[in-house]
N, C-alpha and C. Protein backbone atom coordinates (compact mmCIF):
# COMPACT_ATOMS: atom_id res chain seq x y z
N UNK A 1 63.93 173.27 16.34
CA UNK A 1 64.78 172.97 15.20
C UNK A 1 65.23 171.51 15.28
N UNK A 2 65.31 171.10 14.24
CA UNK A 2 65.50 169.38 13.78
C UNK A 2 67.17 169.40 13.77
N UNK A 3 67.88 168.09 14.43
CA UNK A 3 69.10 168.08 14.55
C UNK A 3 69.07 167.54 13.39
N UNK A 4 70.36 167.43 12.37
CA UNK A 4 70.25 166.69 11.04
C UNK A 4 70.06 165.04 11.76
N UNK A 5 70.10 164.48 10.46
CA UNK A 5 70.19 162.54 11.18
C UNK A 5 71.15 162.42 10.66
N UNK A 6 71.80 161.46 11.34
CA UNK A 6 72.90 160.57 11.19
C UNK A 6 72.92 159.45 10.20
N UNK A 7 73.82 158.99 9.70
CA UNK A 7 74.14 158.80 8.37
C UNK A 7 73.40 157.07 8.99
N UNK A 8 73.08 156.39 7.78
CA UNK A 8 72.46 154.92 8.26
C UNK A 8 73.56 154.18 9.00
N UNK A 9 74.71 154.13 9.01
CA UNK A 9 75.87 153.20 9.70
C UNK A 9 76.42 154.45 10.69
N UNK A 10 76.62 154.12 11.71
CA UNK A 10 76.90 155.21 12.78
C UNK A 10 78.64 155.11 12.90
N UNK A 11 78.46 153.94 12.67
CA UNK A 11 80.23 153.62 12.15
C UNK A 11 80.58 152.76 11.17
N UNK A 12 81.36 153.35 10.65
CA UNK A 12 81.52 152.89 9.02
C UNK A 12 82.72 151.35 9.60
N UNK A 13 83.28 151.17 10.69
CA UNK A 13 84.03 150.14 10.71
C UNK A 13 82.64 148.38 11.65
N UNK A 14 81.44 149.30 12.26
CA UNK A 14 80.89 148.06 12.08
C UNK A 14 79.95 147.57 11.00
N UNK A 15 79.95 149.05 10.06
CA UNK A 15 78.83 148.71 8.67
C UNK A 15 79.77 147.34 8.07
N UNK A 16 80.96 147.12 8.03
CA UNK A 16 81.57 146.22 7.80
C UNK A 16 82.28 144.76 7.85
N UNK A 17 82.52 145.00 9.75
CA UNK A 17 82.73 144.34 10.69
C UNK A 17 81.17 143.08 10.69
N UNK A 18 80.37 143.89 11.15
CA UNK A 18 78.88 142.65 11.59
C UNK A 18 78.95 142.03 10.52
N UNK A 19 79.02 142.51 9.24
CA UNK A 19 78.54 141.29 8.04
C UNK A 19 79.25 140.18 8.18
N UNK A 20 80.72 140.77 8.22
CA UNK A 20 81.46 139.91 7.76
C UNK A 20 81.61 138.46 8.93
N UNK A 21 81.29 139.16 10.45
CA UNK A 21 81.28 138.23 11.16
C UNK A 21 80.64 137.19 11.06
N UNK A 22 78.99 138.12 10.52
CA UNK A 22 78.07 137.07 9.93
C UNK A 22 78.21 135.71 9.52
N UNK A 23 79.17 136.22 8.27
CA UNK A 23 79.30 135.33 7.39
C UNK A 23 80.60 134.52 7.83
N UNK A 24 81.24 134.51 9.00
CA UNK A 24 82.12 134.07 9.94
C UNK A 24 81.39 132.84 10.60
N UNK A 25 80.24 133.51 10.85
CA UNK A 25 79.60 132.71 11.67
C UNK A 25 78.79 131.26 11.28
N UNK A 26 78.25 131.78 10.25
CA UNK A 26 77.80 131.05 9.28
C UNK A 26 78.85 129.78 8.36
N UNK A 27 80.21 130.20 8.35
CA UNK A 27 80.97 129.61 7.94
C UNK A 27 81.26 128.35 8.52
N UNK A 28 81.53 128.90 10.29
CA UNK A 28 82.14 127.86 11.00
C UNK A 28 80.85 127.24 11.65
N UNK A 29 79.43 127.57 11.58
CA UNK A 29 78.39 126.77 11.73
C UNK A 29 78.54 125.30 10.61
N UNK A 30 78.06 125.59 9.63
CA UNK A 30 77.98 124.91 8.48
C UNK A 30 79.37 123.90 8.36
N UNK A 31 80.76 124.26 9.27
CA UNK A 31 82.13 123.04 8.93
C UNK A 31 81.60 122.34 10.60
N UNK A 32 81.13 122.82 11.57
CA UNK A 32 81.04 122.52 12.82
C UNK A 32 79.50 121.42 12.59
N UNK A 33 79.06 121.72 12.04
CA UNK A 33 78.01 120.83 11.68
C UNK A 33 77.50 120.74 10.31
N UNK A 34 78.85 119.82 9.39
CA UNK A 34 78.77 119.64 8.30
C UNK A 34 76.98 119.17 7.30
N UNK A 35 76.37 118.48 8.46
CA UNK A 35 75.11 117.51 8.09
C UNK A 35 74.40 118.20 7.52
N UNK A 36 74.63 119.91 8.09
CA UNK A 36 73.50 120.81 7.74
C UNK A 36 73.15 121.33 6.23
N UNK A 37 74.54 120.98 5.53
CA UNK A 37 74.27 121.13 4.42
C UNK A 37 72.79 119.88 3.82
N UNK A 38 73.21 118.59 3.94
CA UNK A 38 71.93 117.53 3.69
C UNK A 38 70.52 117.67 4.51
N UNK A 39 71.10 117.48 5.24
CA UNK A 39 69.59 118.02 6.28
C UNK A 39 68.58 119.24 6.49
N UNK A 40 69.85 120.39 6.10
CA UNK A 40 68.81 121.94 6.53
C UNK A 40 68.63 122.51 5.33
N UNK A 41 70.05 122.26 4.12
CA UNK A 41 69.83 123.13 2.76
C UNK A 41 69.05 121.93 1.76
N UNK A 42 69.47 120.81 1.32
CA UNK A 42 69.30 120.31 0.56
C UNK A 42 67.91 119.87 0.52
N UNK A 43 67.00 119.09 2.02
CA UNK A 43 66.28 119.08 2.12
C UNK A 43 64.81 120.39 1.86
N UNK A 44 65.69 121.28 2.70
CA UNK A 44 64.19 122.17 2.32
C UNK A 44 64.41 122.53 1.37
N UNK A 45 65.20 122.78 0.55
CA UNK A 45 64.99 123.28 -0.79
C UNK A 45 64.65 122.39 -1.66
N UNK A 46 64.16 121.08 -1.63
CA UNK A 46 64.00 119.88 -2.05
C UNK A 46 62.44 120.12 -1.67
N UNK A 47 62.67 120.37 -0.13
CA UNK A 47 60.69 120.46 -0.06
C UNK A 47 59.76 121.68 -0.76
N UNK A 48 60.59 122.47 -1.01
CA UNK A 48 60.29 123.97 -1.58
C UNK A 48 59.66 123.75 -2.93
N UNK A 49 60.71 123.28 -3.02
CA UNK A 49 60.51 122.68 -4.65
C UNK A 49 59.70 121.70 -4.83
N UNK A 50 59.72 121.03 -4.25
CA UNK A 50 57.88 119.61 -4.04
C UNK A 50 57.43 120.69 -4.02
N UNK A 51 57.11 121.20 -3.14
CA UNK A 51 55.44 122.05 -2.86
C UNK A 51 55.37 123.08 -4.14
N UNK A 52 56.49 123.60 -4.68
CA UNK A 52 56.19 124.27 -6.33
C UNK A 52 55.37 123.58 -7.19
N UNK A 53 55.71 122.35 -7.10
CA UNK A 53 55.55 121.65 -8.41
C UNK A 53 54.55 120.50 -7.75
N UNK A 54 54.22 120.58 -7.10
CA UNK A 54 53.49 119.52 -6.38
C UNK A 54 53.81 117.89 -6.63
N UNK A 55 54.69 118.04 -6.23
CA UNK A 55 55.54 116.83 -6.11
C UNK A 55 56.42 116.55 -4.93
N UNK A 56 55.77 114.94 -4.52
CA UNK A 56 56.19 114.35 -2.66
C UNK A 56 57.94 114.27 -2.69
N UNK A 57 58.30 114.83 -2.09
CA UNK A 57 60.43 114.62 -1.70
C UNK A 57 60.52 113.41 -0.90
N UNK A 58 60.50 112.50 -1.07
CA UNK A 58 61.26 111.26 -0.43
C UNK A 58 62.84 111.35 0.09
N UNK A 59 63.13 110.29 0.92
CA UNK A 59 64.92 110.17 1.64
C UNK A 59 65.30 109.73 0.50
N UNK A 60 66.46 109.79 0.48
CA UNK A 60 67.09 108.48 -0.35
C UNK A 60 68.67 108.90 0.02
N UNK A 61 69.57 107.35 0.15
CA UNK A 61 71.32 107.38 0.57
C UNK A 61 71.77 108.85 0.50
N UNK A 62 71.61 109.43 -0.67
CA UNK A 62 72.69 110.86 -0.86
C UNK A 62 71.90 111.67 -1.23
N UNK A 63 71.19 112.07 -0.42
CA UNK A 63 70.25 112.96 -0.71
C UNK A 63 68.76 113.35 -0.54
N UNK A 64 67.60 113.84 -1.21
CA UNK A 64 66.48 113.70 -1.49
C UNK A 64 65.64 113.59 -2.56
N UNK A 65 65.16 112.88 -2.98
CA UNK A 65 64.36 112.75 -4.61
C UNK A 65 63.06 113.24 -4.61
N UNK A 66 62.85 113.65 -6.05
CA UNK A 66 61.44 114.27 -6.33
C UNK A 66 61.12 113.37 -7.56
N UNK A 67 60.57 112.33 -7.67
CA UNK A 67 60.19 111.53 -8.60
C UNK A 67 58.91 112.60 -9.45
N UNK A 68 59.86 112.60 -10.61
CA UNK A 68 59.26 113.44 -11.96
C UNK A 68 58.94 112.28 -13.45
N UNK A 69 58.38 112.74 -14.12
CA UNK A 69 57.59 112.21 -15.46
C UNK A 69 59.15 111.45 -16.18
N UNK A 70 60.35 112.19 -16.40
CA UNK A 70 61.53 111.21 -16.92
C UNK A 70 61.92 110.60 -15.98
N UNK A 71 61.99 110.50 -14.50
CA UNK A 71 63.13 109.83 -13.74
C UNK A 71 62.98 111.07 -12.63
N UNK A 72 63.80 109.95 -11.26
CA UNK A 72 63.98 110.71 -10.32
C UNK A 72 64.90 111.58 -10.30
N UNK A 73 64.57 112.53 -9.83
CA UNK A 73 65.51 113.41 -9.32
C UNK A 73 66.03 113.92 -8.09
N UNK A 74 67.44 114.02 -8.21
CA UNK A 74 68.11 113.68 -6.37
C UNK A 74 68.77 115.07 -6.11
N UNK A 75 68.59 115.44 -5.30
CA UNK A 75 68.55 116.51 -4.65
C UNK A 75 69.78 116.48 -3.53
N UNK A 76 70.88 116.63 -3.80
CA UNK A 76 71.85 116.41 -2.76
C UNK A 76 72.89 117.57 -2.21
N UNK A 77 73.70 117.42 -1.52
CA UNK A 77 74.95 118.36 -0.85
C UNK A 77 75.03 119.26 -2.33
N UNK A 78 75.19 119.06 -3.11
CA UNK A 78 76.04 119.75 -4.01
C UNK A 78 74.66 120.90 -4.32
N UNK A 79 73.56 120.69 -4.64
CA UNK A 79 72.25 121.13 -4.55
C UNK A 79 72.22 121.93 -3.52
N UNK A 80 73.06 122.22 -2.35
CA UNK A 80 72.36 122.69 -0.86
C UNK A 80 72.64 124.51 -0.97
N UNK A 81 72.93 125.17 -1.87
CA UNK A 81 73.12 126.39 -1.85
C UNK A 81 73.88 126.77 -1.11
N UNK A 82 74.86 126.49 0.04
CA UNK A 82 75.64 127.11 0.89
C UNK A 82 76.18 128.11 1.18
N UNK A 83 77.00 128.25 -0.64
CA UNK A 83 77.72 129.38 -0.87
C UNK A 83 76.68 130.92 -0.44
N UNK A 84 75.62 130.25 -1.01
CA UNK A 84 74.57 131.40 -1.52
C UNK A 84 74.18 131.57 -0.31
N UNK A 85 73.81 131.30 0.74
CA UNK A 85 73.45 130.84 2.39
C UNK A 85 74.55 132.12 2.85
N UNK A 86 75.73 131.84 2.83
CA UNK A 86 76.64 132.87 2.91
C UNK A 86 76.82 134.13 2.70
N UNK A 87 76.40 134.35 1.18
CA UNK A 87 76.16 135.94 0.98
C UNK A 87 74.46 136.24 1.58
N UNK A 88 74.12 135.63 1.36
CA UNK A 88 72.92 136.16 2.29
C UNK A 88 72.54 136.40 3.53
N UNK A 89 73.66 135.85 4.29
CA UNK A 89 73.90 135.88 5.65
C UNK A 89 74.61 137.46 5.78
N UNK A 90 75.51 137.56 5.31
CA UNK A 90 76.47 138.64 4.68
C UNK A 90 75.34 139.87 4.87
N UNK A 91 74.76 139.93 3.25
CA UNK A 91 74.07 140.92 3.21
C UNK A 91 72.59 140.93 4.04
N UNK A 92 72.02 139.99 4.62
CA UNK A 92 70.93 140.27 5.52
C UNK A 92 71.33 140.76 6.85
N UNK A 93 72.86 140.71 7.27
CA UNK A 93 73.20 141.36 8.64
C UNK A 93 74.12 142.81 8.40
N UNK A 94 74.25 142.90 7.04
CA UNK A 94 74.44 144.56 6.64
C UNK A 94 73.18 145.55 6.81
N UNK A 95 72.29 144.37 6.06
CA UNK A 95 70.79 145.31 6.21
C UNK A 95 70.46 146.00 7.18
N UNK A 96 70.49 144.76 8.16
CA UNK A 96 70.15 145.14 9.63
C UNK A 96 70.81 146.16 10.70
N UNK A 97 72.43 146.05 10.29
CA UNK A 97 73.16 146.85 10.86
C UNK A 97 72.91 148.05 10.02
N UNK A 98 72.70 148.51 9.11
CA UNK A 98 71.91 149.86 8.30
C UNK A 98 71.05 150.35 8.93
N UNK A 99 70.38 149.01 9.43
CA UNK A 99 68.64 149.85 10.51
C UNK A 99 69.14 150.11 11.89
N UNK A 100 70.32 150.38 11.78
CA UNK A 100 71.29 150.53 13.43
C UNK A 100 70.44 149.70 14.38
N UNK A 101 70.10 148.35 14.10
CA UNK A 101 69.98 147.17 15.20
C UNK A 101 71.30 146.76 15.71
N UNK A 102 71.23 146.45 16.76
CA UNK A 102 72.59 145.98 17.67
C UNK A 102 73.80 144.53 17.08
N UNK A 103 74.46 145.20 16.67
CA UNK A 103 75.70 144.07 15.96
C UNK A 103 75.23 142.76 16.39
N UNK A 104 75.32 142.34 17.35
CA UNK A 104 75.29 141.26 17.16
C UNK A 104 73.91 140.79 17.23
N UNK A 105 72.63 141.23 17.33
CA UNK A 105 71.56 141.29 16.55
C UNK A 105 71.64 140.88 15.50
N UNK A 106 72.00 141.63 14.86
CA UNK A 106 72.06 141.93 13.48
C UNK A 106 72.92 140.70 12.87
N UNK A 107 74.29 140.40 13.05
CA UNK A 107 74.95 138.98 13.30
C UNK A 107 73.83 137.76 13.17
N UNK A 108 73.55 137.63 14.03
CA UNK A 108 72.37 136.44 14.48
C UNK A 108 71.47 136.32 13.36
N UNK A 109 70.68 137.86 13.48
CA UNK A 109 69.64 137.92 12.63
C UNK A 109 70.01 137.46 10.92
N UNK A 110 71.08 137.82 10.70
CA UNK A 110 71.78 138.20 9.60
C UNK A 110 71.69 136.37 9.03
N UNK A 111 72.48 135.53 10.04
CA UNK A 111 72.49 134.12 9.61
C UNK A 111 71.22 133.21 9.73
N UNK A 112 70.38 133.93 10.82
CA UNK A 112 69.13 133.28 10.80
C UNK A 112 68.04 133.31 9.86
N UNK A 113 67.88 134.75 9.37
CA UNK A 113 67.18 134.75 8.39
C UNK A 113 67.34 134.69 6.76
N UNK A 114 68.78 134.20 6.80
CA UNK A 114 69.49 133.45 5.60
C UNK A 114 68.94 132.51 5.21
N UNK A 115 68.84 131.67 6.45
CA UNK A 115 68.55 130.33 6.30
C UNK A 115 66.77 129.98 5.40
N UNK A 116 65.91 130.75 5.67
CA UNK A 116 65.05 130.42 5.09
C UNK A 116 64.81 131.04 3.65
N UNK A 117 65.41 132.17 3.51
CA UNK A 117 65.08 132.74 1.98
C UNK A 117 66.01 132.10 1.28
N UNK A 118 67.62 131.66 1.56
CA UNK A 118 67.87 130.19 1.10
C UNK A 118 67.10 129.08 0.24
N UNK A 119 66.87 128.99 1.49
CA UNK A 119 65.39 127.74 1.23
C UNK A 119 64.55 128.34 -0.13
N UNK A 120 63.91 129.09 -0.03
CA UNK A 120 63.46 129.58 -0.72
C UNK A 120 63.57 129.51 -2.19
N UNK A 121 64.77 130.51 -2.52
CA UNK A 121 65.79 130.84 -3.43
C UNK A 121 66.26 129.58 -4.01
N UNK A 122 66.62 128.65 -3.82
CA UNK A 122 67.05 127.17 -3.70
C UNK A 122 66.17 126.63 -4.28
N UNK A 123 64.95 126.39 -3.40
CA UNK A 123 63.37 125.82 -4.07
C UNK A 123 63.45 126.33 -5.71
N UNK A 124 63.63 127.64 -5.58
CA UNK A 124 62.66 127.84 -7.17
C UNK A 124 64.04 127.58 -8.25
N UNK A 125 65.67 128.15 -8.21
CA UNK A 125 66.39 127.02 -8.48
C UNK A 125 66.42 125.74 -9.22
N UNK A 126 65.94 125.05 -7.92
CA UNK A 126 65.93 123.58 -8.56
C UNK A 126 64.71 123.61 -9.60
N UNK A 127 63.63 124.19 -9.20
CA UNK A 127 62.57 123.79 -10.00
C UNK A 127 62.68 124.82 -11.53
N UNK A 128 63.45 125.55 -11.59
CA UNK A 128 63.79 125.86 -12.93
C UNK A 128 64.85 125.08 -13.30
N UNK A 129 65.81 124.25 -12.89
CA UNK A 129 66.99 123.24 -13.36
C UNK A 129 65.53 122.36 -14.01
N UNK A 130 64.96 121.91 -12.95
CA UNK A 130 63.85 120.70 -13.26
C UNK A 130 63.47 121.06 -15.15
N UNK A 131 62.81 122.02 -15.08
CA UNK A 131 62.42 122.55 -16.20
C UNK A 131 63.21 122.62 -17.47
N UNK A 132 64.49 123.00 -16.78
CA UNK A 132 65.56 123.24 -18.01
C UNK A 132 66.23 121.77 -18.58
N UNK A 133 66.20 120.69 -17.83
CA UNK A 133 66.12 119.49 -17.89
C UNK A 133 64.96 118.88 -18.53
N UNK A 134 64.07 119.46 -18.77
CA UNK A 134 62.78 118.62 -19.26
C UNK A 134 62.75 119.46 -20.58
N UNK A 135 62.64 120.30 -20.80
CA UNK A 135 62.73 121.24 -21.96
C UNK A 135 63.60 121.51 -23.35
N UNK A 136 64.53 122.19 -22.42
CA UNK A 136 65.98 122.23 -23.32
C UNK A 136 67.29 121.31 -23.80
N UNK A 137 67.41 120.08 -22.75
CA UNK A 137 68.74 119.87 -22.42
C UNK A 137 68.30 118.14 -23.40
N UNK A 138 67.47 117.74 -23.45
CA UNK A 138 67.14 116.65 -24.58
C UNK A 138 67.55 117.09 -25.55
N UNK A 139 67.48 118.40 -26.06
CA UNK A 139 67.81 118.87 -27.77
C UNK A 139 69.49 118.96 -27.73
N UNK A 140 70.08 119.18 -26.58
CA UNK A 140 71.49 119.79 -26.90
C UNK A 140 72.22 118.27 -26.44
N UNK A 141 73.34 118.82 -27.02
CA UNK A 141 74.34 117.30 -26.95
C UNK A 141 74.77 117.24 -25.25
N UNK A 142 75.28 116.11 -24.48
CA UNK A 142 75.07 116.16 -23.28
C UNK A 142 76.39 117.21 -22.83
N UNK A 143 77.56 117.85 -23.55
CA UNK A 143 78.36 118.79 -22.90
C UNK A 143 77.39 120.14 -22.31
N UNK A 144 76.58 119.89 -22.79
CA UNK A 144 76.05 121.31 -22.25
C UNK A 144 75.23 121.47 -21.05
N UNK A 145 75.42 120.71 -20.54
CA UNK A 145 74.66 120.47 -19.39
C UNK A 145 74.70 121.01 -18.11
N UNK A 146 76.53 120.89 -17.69
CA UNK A 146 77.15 121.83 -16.84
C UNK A 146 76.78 123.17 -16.85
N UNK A 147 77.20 123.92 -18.12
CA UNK A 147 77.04 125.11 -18.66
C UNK A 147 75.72 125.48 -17.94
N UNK A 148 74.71 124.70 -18.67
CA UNK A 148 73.31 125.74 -18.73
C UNK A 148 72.74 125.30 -17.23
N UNK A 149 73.17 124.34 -16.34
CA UNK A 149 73.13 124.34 -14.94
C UNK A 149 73.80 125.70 -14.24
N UNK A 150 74.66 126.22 -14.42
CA UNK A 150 75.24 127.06 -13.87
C UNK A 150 74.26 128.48 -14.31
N UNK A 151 74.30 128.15 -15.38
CA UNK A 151 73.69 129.79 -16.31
C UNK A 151 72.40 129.63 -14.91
N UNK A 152 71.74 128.88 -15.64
CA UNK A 152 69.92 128.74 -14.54
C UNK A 152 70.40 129.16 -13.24
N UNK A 153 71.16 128.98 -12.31
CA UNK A 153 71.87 129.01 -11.02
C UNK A 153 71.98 130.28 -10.95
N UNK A 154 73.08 131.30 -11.31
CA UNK A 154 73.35 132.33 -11.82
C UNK A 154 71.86 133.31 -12.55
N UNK A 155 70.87 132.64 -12.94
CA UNK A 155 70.14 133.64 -12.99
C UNK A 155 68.82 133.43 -12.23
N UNK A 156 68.79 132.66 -11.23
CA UNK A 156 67.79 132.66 -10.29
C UNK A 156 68.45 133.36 -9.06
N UNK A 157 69.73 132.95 -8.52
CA UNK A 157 70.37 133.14 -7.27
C UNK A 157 70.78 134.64 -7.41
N UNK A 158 71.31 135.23 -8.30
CA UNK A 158 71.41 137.25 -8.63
C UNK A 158 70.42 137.91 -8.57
N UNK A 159 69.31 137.64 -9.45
CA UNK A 159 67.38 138.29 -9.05
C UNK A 159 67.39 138.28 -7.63
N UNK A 160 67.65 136.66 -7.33
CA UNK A 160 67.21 136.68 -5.64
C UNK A 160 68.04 137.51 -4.68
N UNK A 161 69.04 137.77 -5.01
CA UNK A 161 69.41 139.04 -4.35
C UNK A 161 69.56 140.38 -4.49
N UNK A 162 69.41 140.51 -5.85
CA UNK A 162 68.72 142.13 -6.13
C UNK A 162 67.24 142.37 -5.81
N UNK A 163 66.64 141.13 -5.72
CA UNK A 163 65.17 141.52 -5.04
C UNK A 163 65.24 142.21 -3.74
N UNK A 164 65.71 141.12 -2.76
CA UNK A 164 66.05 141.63 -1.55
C UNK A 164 67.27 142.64 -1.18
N UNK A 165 67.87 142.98 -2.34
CA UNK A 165 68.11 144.54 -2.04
C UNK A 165 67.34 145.50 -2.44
N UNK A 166 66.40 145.67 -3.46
CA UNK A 166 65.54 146.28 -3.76
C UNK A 166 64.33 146.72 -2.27
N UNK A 167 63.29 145.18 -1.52
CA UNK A 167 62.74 145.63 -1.01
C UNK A 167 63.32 146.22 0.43
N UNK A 168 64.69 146.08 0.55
CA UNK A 168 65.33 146.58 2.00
C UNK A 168 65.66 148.07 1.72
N UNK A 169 65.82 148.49 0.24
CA UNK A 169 65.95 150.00 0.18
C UNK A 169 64.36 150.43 0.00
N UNK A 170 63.68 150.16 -0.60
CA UNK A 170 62.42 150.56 -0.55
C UNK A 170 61.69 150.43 1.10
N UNK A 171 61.89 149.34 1.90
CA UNK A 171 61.73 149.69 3.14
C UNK A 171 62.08 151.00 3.89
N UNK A 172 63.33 151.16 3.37
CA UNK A 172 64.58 151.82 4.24
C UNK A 172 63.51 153.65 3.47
N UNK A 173 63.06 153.46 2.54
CA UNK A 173 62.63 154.66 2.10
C UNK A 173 61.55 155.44 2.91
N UNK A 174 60.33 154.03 2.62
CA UNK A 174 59.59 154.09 3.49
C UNK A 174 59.37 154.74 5.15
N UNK A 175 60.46 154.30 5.63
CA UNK A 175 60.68 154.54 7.55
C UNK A 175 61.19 156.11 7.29
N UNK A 176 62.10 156.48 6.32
CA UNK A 176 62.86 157.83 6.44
C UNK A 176 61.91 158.12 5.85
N UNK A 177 61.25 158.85 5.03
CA UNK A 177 59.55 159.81 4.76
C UNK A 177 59.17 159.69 5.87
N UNK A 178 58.64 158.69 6.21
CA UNK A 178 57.45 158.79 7.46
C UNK A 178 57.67 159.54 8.53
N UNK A 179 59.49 158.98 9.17
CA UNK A 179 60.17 159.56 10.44
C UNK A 179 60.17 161.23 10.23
N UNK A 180 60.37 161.66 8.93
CA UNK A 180 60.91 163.14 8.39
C UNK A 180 59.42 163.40 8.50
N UNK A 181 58.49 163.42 8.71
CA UNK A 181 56.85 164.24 8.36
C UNK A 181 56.53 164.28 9.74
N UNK A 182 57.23 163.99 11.17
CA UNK A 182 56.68 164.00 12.06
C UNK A 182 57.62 165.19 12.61
């Protein structure tokens, strides 16, 4: 006879606890080594975005540029996704602590593998701002600019994390069938 299984968080006070440390951790990384915003976010998501669009990212003073058909475009701190770095840190070390990997595993894992779907997430981002800048934002008067920066932001950076909650429950489906047929 099969003992039932245990619920995915074995304790409901570290299903809570690891994230948040996570994103603890991640916090006081990113003020402890401010640079990382220019150097680790802004950049690769600058290179992400070259390699989308096939276009070379150069240095430049505040930032990184992707020289496009109107003018360059600079890629800086404010560009570096951080915030977003954060909840993803958040929810990639909930995930993990779900797959009852070891807290601070899961911690680690949680901020480490932030860092590149970031990147990622970031890349395609900019390269829809790029777009929305080449497209739309010539026709509208220049107040709107803020606005529909944020909107684009807001609807690349939410997908990107309902994706990756999507394929972590569809994983999570996957392992429980398989484990239950044996």
């Amino acid at each position: 006879m099969r003992l039932p299984r245990l619920p995915l968080t074995a304790s409901p006070l570290r299903a809570w606890i690891a994230p948040a440390l996570a994103g603890a951790l991640a916090l006081v990384g990113l003020r402890i080594w401010p640079e990382a915003e220019l150097a680790v976010f802004a950049q690769g998501a600058a290179r992400v975005a070259g390699g989308l669009i096939g276009a070379p990212v150069f240095p430049a003073p505040s930032g990184w540029m992707l020289p496009m058909f109107d003018g360059p475009v600079m890629v800086n701190a404010a560009c570096s996704a951080t915030d977003f770095f954060l909840l993803a840190a958040v929810f990639l070390a909930q995930v993990l602590v779900r797959r009852r990997i070891h807290a601070a595993v899961s911690i680690l894992g949680g901020v480490l593998l932030a860092v590149p779907f970031t990147l990622f997430v970031n890349g395609l981002r900019i390269v829809a701002v790029l777009q929305l800048h080449r497209w739309f934002l010539p026709h509208l008067p220049p107040a709107y600019g803020a606005i529909l920066h944020l909107i684009v932001g807001t609807a690349v950076f939410l997908p990107g994390l309902i994706l990756l909650h999507l394929v972590s429950e569809r994983h999570a489906r996957i392992r429980f069938f398989n484990s239950s047929r044996t």
